[in-house]
Protein backbone atom coordinates (compact mmCIF):
# COMPACT_ATOMS: atom_id res chain seq x y z
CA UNK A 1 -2.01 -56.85 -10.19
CA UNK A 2 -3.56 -54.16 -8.41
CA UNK A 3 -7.03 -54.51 -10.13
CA UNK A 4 -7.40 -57.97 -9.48
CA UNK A 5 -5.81 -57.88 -6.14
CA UNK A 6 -8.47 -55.58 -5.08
CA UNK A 7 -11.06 -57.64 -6.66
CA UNK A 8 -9.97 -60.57 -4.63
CA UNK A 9 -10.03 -58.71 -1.21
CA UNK A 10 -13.05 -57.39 -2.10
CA UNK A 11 -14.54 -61.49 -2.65
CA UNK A 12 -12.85 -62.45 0.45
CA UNK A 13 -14.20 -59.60 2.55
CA UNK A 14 -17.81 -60.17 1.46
CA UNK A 15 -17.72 -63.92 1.91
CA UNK A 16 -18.32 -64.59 -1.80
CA UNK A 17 -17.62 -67.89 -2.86
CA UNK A 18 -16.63 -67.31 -6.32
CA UNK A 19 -12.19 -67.76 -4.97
CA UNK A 20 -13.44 -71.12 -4.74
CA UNK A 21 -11.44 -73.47 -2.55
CA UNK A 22 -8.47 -73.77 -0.43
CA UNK A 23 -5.85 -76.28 -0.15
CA UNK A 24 -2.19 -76.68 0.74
CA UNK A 25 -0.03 -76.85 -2.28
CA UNK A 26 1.83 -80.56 -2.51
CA UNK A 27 4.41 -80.46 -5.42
CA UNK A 28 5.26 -78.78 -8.13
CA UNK A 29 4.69 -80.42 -11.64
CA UNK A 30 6.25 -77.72 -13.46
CA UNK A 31 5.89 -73.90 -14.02
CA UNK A 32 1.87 -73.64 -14.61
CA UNK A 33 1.11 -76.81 -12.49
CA UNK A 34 0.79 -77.82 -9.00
CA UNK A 35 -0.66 -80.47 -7.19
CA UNK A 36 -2.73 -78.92 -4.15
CA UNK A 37 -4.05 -81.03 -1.03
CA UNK A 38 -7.85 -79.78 -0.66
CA UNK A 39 -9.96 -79.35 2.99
CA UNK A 40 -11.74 -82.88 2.59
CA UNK A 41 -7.98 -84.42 1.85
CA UNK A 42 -8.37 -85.31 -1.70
CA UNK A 43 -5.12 -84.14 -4.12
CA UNK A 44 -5.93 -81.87 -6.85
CA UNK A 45 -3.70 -81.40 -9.87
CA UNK A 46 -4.62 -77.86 -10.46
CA UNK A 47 -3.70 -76.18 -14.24
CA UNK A 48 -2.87 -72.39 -13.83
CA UNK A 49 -5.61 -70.47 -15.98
CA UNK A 50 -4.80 -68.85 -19.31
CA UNK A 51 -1.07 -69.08 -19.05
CA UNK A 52 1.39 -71.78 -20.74
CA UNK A 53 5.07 -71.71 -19.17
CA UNK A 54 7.57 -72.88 -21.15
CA UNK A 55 7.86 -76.97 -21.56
CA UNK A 56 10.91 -79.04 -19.10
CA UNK A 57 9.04 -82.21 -19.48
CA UNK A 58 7.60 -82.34 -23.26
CA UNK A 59 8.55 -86.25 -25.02
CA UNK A 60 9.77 -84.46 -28.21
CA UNK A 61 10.10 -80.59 -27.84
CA UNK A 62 12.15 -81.15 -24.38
CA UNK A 63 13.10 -78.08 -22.35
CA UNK A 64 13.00 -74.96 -23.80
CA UNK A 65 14.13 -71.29 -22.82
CA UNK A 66 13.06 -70.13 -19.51
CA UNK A 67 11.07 -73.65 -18.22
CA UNK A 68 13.37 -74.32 -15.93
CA UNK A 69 13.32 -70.95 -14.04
CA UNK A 70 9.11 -70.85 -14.72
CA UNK A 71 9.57 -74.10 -12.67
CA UNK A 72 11.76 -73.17 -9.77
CA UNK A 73 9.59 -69.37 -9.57
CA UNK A 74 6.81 -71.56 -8.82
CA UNK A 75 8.51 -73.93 -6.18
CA UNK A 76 7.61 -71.01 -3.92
CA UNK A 77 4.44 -71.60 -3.50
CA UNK A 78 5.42 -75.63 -2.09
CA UNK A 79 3.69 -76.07 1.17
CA UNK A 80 1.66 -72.60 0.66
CA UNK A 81 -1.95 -72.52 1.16
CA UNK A 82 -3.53 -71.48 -1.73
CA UNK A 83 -7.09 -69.98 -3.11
CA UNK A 84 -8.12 -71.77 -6.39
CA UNK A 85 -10.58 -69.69 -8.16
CA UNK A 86 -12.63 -71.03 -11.38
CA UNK A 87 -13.78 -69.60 -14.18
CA UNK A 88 -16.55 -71.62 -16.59
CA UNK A 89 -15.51 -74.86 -17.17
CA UNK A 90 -13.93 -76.66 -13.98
CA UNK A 91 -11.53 -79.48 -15.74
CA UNK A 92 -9.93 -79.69 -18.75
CA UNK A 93 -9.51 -82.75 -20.92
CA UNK A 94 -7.28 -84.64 -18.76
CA UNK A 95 -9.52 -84.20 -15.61
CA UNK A 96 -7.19 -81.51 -14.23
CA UNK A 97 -8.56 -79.10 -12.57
CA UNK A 98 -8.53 -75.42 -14.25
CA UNK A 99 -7.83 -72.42 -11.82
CA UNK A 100 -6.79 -68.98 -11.32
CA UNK A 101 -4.48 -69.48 -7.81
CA UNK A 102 -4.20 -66.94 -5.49
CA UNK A 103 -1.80 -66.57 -2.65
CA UNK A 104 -1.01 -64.39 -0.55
CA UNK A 105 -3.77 -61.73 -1.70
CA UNK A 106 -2.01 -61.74 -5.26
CA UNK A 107 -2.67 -64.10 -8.26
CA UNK A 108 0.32 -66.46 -9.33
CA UNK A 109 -1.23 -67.11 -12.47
CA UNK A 110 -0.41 -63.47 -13.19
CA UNK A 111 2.87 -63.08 -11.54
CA UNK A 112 4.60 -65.63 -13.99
CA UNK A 113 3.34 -63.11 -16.60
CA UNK A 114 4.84 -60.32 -15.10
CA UNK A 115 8.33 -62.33 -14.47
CA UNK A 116 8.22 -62.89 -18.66
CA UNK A 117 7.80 -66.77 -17.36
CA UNK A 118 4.81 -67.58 -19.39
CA UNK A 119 2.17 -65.95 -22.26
CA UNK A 120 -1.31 -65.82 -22.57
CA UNK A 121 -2.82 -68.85 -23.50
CA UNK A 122 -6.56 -68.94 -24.23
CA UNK A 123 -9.02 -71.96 -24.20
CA UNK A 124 -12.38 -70.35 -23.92
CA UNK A 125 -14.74 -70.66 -22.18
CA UNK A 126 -12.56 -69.71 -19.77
CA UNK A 127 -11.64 -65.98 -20.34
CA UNK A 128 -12.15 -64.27 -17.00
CA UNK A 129 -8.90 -62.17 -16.93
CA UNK A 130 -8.29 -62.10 -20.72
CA UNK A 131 -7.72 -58.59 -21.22
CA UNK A 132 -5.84 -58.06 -17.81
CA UNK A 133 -3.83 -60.58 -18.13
CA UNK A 134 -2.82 -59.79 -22.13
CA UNK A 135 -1.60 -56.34 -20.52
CA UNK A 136 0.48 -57.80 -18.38
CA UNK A 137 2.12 -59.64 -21.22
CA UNK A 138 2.42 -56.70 -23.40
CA UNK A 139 4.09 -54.55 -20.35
CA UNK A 140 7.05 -57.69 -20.01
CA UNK A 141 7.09 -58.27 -23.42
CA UNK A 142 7.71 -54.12 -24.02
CA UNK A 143 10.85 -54.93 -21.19
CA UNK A 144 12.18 -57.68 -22.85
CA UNK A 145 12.31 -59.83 -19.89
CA UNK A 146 11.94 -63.77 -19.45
CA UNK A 147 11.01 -65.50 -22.56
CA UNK A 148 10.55 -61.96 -24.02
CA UNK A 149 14.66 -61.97 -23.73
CA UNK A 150 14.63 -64.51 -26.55
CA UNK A 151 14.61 -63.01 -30.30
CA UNK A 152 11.55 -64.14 -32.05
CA UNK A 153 10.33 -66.54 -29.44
CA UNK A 154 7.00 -67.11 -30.27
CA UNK A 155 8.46 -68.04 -34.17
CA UNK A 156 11.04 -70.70 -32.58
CA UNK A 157 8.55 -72.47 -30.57
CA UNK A 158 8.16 -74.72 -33.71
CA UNK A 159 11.18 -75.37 -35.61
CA UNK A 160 9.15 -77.56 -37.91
CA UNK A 161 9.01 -76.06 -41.93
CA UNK A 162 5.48 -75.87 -43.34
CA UNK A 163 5.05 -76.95 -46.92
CA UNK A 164 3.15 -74.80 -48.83
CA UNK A 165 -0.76 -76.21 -48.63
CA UNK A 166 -0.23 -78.59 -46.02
CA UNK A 167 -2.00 -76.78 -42.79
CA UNK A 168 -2.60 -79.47 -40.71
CA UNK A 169 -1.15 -79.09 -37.55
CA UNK A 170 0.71 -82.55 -35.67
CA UNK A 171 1.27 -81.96 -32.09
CA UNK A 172 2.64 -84.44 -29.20
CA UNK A 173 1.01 -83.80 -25.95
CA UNK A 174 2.50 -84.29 -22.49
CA UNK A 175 1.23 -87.92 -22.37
CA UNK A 176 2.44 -88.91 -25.82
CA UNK A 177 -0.86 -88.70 -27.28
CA UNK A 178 -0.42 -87.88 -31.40
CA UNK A 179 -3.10 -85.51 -32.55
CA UNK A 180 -3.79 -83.41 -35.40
CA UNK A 181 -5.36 -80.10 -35.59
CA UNK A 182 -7.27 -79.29 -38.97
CA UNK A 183 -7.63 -75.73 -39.26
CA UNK A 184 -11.55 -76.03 -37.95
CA UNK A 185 -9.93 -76.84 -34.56
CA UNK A 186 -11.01 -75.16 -31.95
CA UNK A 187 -7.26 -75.51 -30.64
CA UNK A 188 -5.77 -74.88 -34.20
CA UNK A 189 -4.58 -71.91 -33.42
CA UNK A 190 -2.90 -72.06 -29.84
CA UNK A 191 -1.55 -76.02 -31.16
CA UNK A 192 2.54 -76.21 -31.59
CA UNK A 193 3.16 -78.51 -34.29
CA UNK A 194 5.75 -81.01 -34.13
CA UNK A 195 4.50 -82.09 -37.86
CA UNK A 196 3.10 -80.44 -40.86
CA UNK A 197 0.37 -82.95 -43.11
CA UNK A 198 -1.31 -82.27 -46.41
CA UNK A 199 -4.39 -84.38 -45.68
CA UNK A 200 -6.03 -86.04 -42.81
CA UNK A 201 -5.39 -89.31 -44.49
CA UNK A 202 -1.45 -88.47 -44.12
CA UNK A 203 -1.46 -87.68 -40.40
CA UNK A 204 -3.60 -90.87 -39.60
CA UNK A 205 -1.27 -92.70 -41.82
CA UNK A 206 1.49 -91.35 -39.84
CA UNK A 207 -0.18 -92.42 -36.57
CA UNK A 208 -1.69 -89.11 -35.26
CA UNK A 209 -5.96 -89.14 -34.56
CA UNK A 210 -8.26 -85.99 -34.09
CA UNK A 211 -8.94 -84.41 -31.06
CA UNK A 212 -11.73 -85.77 -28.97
């Protein structure tokens, strides 16, 4: 925290505008989003930066170790103003906006890492804090605390058996959306799958489309 804290000070101090913009935090989605209330009035749904909290809200893998406290850590920051800084690309595919969120002089995005509620979770171009934040990972993970508590979490995120050839990856998003992942995916490896396929042929058949 300290490096970044410093580095934020340090952006604040000089008038930079690279913190971005401010905005009164509205409600709380869940543990890695937050709905912020912006100068000019418009609502924001902001999507914390290279984290992933565990899921309370998924349609099919439903709430899973530690969600429900990555939630509540985050209720904190409810009616908090807030500094949204961005990295490279501004939105993600479901016009959310994509921030690092600062309050209070420290980075939340970072905290939930250090509380063991949430892991690194990388969708470049947006790698800013990449290294920082996988040593904050590695120190809770080291502790065993948060989803670190759980034996062989990263493994039982899918429970889903993989027959041997068949790589392609089915995954449900948030909005019920069935897509597959072939391994040329730029998301292939960070994708969950809810379903294993043989062929692209087989995961159309079974209703799933490629990512847009």
């Amino acid at each position: 925290m300290r490096k970044i804290g410093i580095l934020f000070i340090v952006l604040f101090l000089s008038g930079c505008s690279e913190a971005g913009l401010t905005g009164e935090v509205t409600y709380i989605v869940d543990g890695d989003t937050i709905d912020v209330k912006l100068g000019d009035g418009s609502i924001e749904r902001v999507r914390f930066l290279l984290i992933d909290t565990p899921e309370t809200k998924h349609p099919t893998i439903g709430v899973q170790p530690y969600g429900p406290e990555a939630s509540v850590f985050t209720e904190q920051l409810e009616g908090e103003t807030v500094e949204l800084e961005l990295d490279v690309a501004e939105r993600d595919r479901y016009g959310r906006m994509l921030a690092y969120v600062w309050h209070d002089g420290e980075m939340f995005n970072e905290k939930l890492l250090e509380e063991g509620l949430a892991r690194v979770s990388v969708y470049p171009p947006n790698t800013k804090y990449v290294d920082e934040f996988r040593a904050v990972e590695a120190t809770a993970k080291n502790d065993g605390i948060g989803i670190w508590s759980v034996e062989n979490y990263q493994q039982d995120e899918s429970t889903v058996s993989q027959d041997a050839g068949c790589d392609i990856k089915g995954n449900i998003n948030s909005r019920g959306d069935k897509i597959y992942h072939t391994v040329d995916s730029p998301y292939y490896d960070k994708t969950i799958p809810e379903e294993w396929f043989c062929s692209v042929e087989a995961a159309e058949d079974a209703g799933f489309r490629a990512p847009k």
